[in-house]
N, C-alpha and C. Protein backbone atom coordinates (compact mmCIF):
# COMPACT_ATOMS: atom_id res chain seq x y z
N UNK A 1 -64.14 -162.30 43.13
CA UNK A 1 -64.34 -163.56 42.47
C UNK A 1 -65.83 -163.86 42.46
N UNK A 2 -66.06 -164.33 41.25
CA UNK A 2 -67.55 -164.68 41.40
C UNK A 2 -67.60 -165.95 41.88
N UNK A 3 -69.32 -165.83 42.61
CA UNK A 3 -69.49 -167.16 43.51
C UNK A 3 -69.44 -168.24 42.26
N UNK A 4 -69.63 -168.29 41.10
CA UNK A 4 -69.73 -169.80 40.48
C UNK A 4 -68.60 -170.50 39.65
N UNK A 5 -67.24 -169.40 39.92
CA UNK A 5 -65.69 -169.57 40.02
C UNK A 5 -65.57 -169.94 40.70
N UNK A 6 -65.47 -169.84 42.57
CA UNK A 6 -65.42 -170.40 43.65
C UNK A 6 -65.65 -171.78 43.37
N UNK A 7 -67.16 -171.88 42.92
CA UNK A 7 -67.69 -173.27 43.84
C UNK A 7 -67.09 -174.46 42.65
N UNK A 8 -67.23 -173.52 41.40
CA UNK A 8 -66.14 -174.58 40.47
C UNK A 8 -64.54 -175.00 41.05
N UNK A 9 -64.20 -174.11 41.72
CA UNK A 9 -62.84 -174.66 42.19
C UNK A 9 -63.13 -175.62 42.93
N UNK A 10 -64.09 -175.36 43.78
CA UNK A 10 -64.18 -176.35 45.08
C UNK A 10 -64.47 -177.35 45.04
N UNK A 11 -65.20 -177.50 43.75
CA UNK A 11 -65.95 -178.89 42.91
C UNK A 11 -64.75 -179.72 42.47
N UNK A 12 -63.42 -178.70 41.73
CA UNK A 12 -62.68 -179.47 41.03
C UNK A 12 -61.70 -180.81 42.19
N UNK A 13 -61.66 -180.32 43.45
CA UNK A 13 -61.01 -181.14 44.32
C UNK A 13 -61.40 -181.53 45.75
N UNK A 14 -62.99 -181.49 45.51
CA UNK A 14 -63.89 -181.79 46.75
C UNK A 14 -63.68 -182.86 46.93
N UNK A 15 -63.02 -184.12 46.26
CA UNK A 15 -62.69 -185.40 46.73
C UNK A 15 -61.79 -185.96 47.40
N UNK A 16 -60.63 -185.04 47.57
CA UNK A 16 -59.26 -184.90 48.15
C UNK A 16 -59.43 -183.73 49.27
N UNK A 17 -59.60 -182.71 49.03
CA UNK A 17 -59.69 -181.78 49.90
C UNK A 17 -60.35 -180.47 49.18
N UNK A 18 -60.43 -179.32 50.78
CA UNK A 18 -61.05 -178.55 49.94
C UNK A 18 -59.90 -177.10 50.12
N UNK A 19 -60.40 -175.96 49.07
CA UNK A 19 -59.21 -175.19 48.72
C UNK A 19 -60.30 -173.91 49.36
N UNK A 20 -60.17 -172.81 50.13
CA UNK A 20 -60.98 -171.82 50.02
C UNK A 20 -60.02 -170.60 49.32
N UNK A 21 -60.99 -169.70 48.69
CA UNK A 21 -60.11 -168.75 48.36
C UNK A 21 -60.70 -167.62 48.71
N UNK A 22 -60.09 -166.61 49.54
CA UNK A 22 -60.27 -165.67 50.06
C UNK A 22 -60.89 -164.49 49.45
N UNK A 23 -61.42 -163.47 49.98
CA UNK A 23 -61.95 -162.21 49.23
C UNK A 23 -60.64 -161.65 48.48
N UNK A 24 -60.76 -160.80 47.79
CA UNK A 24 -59.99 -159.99 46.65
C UNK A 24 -58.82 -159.31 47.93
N UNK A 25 -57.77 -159.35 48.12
CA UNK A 25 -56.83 -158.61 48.73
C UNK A 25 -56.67 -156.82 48.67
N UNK A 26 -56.35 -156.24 49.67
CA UNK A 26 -56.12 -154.70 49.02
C UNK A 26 -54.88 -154.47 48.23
N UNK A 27 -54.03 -155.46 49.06
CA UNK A 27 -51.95 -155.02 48.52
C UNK A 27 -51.85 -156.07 47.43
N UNK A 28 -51.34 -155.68 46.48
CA UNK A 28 -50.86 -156.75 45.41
C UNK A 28 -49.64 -157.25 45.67
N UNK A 29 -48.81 -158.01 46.60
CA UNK A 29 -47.98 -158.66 46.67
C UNK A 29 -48.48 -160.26 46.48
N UNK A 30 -47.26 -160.94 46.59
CA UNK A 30 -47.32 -162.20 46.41
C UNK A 30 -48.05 -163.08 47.77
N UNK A 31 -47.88 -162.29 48.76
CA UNK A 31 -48.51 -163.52 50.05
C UNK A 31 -50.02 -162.75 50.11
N UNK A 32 -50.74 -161.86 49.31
CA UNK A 32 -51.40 -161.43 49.86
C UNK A 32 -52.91 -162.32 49.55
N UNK A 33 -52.37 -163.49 48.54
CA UNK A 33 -53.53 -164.07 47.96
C UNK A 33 -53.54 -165.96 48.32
N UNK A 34 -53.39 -166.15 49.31
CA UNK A 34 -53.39 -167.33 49.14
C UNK A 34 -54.07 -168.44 49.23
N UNK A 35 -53.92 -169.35 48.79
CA UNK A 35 -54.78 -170.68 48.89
C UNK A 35 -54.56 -171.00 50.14
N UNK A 36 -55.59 -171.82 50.37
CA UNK A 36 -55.59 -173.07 51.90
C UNK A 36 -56.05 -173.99 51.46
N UNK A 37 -54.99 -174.76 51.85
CA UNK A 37 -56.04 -176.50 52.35
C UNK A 37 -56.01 -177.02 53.31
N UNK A 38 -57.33 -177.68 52.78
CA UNK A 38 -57.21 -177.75 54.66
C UNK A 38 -58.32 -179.47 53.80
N UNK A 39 -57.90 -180.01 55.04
CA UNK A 39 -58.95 -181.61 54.71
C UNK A 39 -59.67 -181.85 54.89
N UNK A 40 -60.75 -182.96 54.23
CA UNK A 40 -62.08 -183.21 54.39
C UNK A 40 -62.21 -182.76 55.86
N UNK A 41 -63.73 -182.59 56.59
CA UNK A 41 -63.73 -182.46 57.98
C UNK A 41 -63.43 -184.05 58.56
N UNK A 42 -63.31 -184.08 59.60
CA UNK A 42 -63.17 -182.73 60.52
C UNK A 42 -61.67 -182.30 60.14
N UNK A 43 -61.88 -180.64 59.59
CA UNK A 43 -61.14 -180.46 58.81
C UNK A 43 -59.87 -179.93 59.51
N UNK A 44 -58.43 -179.68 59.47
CA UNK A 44 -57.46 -179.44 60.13
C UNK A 44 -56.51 -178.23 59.03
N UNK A 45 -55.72 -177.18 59.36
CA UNK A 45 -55.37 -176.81 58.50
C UNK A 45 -54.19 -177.68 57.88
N UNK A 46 -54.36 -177.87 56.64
CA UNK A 46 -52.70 -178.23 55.90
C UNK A 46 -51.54 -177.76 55.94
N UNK A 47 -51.73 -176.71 54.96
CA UNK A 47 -51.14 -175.80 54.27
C UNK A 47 -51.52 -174.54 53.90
N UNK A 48 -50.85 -173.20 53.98
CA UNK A 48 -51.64 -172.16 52.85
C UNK A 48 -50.41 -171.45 51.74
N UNK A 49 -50.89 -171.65 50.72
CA UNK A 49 -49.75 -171.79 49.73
C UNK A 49 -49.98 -170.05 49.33
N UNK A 50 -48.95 -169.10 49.38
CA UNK A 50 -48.77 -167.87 48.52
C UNK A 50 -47.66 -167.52 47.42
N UNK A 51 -48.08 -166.84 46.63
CA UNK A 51 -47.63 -166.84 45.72
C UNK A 51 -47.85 -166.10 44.56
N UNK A 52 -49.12 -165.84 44.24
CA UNK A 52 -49.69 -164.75 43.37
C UNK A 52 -50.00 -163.68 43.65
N UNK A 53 -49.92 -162.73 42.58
CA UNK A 53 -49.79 -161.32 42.99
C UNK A 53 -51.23 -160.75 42.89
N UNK A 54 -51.80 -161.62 42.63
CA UNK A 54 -53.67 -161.25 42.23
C UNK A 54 -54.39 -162.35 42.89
N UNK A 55 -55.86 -162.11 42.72
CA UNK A 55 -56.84 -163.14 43.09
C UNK A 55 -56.52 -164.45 42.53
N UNK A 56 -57.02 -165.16 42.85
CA UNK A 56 -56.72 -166.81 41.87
C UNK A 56 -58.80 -166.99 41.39
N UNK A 57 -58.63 -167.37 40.15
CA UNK A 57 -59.35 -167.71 39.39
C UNK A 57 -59.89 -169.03 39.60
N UNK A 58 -58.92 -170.10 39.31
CA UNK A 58 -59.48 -171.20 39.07
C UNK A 58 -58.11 -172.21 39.98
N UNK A 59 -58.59 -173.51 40.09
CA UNK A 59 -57.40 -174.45 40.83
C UNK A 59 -57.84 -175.55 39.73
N UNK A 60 -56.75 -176.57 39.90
CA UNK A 60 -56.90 -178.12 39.89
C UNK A 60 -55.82 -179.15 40.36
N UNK A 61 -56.23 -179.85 40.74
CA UNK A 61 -55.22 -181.01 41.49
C UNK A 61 -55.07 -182.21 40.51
N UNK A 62 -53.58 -182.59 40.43
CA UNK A 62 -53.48 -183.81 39.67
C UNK A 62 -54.04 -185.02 40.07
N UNK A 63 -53.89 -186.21 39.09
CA UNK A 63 -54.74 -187.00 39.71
C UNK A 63 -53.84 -187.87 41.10
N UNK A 64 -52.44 -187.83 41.25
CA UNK A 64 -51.87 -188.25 42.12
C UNK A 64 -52.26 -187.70 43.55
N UNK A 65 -52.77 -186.66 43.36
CA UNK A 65 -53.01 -185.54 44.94
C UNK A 65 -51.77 -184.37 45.42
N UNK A 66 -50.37 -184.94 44.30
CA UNK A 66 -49.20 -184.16 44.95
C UNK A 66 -49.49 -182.84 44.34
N UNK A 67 -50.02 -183.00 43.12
CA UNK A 67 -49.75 -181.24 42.39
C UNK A 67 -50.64 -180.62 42.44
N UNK A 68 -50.77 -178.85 42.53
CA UNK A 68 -52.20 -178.32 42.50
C UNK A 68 -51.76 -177.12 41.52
N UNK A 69 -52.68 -176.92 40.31
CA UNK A 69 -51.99 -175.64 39.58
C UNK A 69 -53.01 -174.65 39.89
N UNK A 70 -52.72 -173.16 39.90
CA UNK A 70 -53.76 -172.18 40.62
C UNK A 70 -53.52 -171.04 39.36
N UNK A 71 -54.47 -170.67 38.26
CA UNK A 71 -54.47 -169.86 38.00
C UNK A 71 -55.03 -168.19 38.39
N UNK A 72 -54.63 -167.26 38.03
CA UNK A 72 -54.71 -166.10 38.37
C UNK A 72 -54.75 -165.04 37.57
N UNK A 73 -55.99 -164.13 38.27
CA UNK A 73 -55.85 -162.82 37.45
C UNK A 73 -54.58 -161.94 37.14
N UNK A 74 -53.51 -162.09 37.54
CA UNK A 74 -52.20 -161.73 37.61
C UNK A 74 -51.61 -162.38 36.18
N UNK A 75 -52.35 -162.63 35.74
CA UNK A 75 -51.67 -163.45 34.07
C UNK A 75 -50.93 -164.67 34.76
N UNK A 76 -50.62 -165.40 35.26
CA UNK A 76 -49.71 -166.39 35.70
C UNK A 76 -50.71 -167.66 35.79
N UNK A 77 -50.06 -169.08 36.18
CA UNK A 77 -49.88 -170.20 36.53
C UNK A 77 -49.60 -170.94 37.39
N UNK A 78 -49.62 -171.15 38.72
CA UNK A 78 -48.21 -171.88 39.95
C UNK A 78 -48.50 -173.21 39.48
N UNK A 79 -47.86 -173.84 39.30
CA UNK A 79 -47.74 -175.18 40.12
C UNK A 79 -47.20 -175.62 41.02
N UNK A 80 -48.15 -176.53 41.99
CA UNK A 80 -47.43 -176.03 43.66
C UNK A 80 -47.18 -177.88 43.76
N UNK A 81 -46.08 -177.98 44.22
CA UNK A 81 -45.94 -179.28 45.05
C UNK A 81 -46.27 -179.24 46.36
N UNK A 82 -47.68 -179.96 46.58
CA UNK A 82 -48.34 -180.07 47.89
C UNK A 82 -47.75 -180.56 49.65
N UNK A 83 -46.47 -181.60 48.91
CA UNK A 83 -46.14 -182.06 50.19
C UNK A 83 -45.11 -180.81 50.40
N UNK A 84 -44.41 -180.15 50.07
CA UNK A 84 -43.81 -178.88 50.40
C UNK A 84 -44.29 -177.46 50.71
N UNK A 85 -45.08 -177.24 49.90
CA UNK A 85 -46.25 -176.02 49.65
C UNK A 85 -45.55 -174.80 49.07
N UNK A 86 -44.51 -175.45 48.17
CA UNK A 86 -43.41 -174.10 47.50
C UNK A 86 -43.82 -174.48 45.69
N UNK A 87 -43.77 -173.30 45.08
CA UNK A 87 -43.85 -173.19 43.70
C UNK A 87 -42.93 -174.31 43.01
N UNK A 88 -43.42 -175.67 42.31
CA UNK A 88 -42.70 -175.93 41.37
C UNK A 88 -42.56 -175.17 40.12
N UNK A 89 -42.89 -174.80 39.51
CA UNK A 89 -42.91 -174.09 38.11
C UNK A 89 -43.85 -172.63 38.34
N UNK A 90 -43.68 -172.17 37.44
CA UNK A 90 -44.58 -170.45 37.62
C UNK A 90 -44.66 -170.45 35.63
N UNK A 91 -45.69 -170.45 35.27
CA UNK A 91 -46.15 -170.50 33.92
C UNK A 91 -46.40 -168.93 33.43
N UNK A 92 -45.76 -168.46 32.78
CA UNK A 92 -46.11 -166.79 32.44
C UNK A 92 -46.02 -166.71 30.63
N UNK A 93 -47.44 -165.97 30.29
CA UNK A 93 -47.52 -166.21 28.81
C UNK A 93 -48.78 -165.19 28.06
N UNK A 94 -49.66 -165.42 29.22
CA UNK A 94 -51.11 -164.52 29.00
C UNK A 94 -50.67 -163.69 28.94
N UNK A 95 -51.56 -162.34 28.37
CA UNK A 95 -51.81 -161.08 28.57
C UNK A 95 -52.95 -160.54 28.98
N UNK A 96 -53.60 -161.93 29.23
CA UNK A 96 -54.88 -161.43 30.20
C UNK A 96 -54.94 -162.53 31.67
N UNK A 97 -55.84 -161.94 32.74
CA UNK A 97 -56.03 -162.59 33.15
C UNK A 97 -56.62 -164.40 32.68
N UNK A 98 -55.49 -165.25 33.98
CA UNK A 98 -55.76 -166.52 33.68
C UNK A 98 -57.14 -167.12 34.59
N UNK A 99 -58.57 -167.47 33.47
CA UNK A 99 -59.23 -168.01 34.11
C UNK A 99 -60.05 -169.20 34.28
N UNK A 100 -59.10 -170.29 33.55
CA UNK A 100 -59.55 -171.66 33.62
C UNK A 100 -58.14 -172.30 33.59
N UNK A 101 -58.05 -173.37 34.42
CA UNK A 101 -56.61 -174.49 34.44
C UNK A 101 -57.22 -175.53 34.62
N UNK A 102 -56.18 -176.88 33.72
CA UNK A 102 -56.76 -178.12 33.96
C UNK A 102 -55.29 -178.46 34.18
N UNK A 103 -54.95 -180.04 34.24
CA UNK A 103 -53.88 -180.71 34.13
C UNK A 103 -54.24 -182.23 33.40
N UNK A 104 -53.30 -182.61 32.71
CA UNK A 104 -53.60 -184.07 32.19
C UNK A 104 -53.84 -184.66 32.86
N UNK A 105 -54.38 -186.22 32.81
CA UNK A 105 -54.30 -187.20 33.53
C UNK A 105 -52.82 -187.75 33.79
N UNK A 106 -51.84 -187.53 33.05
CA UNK A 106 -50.41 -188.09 33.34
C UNK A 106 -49.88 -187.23 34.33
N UNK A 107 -50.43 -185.80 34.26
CA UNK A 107 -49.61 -184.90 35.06
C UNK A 107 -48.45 -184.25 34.30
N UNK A 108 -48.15 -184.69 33.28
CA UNK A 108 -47.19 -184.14 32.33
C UNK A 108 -47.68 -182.15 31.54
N UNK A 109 -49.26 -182.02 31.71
CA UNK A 109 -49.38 -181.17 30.82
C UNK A 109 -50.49 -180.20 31.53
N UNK A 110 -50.00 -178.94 31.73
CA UNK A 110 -50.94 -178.12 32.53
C UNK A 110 -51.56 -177.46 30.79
N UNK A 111 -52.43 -177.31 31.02
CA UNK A 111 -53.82 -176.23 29.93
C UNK A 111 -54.48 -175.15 30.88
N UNK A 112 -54.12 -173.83 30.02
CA UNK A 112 -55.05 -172.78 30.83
C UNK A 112 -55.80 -171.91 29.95
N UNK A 113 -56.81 -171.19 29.88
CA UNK A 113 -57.68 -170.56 29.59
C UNK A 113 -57.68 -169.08 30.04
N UNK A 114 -58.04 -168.16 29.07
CA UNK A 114 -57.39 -167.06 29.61
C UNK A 114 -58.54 -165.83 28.88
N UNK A 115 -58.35 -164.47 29.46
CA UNK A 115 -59.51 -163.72 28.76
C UNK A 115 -58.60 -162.93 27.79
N UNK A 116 -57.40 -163.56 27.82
CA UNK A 116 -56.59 -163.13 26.20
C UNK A 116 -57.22 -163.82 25.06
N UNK A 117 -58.45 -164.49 25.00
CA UNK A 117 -58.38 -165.44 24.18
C UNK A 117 -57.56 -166.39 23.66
N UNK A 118 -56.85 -166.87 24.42
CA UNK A 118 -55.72 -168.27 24.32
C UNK A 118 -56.39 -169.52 25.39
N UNK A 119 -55.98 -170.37 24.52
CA UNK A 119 -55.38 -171.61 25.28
C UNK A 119 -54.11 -171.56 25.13
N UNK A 120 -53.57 -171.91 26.23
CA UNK A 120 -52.11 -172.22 26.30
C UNK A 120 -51.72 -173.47 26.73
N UNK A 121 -50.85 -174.58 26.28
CA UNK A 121 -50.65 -176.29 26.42
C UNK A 121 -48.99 -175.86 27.58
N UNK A 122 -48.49 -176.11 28.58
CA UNK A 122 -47.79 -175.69 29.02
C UNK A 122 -47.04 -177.46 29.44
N UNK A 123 -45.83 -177.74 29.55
CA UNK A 123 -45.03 -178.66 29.63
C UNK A 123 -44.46 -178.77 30.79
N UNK A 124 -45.35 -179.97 31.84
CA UNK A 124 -44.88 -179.38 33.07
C UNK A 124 -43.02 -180.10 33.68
N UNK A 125 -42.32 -180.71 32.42
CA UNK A 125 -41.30 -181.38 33.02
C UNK A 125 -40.36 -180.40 32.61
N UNK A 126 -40.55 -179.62 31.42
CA UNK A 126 -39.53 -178.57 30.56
C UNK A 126 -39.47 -177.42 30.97
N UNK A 127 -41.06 -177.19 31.94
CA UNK A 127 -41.77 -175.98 32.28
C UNK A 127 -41.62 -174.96 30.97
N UNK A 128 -41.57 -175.15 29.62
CA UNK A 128 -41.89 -174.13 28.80
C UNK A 128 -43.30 -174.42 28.09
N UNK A 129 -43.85 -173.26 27.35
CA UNK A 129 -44.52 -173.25 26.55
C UNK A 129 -45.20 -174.43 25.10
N UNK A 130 -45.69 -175.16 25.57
CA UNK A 130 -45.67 -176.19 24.39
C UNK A 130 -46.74 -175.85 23.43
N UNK A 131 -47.62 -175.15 23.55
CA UNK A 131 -48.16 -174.41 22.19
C UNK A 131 -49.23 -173.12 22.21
N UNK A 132 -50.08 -172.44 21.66
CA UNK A 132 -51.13 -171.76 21.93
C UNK A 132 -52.05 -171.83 20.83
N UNK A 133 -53.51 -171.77 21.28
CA UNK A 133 -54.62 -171.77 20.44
C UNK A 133 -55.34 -171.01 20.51
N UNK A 134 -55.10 -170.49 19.35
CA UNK A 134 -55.72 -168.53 19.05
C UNK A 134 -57.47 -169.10 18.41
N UNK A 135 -57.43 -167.73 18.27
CA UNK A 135 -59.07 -167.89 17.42
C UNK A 135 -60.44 -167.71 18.21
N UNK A 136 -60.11 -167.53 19.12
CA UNK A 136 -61.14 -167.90 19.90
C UNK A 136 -62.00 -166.21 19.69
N UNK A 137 -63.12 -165.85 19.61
CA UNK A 137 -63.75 -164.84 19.64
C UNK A 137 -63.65 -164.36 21.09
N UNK A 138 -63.47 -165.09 22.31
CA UNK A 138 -64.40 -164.09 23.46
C UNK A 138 -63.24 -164.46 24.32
N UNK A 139 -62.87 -164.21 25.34
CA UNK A 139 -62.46 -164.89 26.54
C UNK A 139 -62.60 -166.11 26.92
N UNK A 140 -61.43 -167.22 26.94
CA UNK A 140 -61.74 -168.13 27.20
C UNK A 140 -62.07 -168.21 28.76
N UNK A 141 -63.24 -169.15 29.40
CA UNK A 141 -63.77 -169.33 30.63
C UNK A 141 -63.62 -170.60 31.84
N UNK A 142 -63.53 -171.78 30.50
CA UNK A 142 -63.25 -172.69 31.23
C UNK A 142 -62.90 -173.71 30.08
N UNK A 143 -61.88 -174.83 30.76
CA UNK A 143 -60.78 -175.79 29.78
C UNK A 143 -61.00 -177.01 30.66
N UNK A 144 -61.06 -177.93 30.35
CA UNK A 144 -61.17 -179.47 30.30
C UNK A 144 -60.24 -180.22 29.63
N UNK A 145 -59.75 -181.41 29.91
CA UNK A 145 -59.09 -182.50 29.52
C UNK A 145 -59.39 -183.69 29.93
N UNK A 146 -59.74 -184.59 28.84
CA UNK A 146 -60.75 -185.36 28.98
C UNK A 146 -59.75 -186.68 29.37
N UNK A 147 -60.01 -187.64 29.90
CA UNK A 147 -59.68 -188.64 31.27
C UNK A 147 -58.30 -189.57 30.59
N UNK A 148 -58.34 -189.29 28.84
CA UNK A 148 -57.80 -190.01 28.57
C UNK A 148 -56.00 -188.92 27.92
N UNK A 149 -56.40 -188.17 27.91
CA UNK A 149 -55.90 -186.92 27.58
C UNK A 149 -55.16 -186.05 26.23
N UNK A 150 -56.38 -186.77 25.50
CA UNK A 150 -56.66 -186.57 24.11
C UNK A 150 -56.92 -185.39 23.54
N UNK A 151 -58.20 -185.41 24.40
CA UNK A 151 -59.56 -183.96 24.27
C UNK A 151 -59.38 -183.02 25.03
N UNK A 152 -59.39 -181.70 24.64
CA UNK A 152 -59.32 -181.00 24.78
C UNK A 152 -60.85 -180.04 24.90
N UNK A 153 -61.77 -179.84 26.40
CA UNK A 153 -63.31 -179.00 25.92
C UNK A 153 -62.61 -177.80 26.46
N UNK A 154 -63.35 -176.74 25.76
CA UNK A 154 -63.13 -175.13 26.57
C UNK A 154 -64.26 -174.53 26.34
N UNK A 155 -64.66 -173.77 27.20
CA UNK A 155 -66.20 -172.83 26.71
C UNK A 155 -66.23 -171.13 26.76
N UNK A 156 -66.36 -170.68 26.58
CA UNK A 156 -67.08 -169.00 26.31
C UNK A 156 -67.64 -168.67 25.95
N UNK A 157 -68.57 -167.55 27.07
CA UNK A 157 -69.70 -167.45 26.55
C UNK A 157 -71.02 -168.39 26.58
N UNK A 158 -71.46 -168.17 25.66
CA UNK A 158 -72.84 -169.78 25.18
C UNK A 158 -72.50 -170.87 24.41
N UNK A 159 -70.53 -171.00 24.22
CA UNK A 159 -70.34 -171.99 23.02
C UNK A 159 -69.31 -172.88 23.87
N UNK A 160 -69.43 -174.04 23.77
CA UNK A 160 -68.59 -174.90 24.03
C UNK A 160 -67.59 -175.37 22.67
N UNK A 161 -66.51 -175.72 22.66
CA UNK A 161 -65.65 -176.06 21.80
C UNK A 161 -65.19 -177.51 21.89
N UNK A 162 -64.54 -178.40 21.01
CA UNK A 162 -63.92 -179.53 21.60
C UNK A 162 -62.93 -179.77 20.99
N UNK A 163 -61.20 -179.85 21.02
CA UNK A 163 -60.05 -179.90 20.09
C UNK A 163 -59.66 -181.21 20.20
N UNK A 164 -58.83 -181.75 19.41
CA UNK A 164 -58.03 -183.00 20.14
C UNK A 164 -56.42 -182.76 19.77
């Protein structure tokens, strides 16, 4: 993982807690990659959530604090319910690694970014597929949803985009 993936994760939920994510695993199973949280200091462990079969890319936490979605080079999605630390939903759709996730402000709508060149709009009450947005020239890198949850930013590369 590159260091400025990391520190973007860590940025995305430095206000609630923080998430570390471990070096690259040797075994590709599912526990071999997992998140931790652990809480502001003085910090205590939480939880460590496994689940993906690859590195994790990117995190974000809803704005409630219960949900955290973790994308991954493994093409996948989790969404984890925090007070349990078990998979609510598992999002599968990429064909490339997944490496940007946001969530709405309602919590209703996970968005991920992927080096398939997709956005993908994912439905987190139906858990299916609610749309995809092709076109993109490069790998998408990173996805935003803006506070009101309208806007849609994503970037790759040197270009930023903005949908609604």
């Amino acid at each position: 993982m590159t260091a400025w993936k990391a520190l973007i994760a860590l940025l995305t939920i430095a206000a609630i807690a923080t998430i570390y994510l471990p070096a690259f695993p040797a075994a590709k199973t599912p526990s071999t990659t997992p998140l931790i949280v652990q809480a502001k200091p003085p910090s205590q462990l939480l939880r460590t959530l496994s689940g993906h079969a690859g590195p994790v890319w990117a995190i974000a936490l809803s704005r409630n604090g219960e949900t955290l979605v973790s994308a991954s080079l493994d093409q996948t999605i989790n969404l984890w319910n925090l007070k349990t630390g078990y998979i609510a939903a598992s999002f599968n759709g990429h064909t490339g690694s997944v490496s940007s996730v946001a969530i709405s402000p309602d919590g209703q709508t996970v968005v991920s970014g992927s080096e398939d060149k997709t956005i993908k709009l994912w439905d987190v009450k139906t858990k299916e597929l609610r749309r995809t947005l092709t076109g993109h020239t490069y790998p998408v890198s990173a996805v935003v949803i803006s506070p009101d949850g309208q806007i849609i930013a994503r970037a790759y590369l040197q270009s930023l985009d903005i949908a609604e």
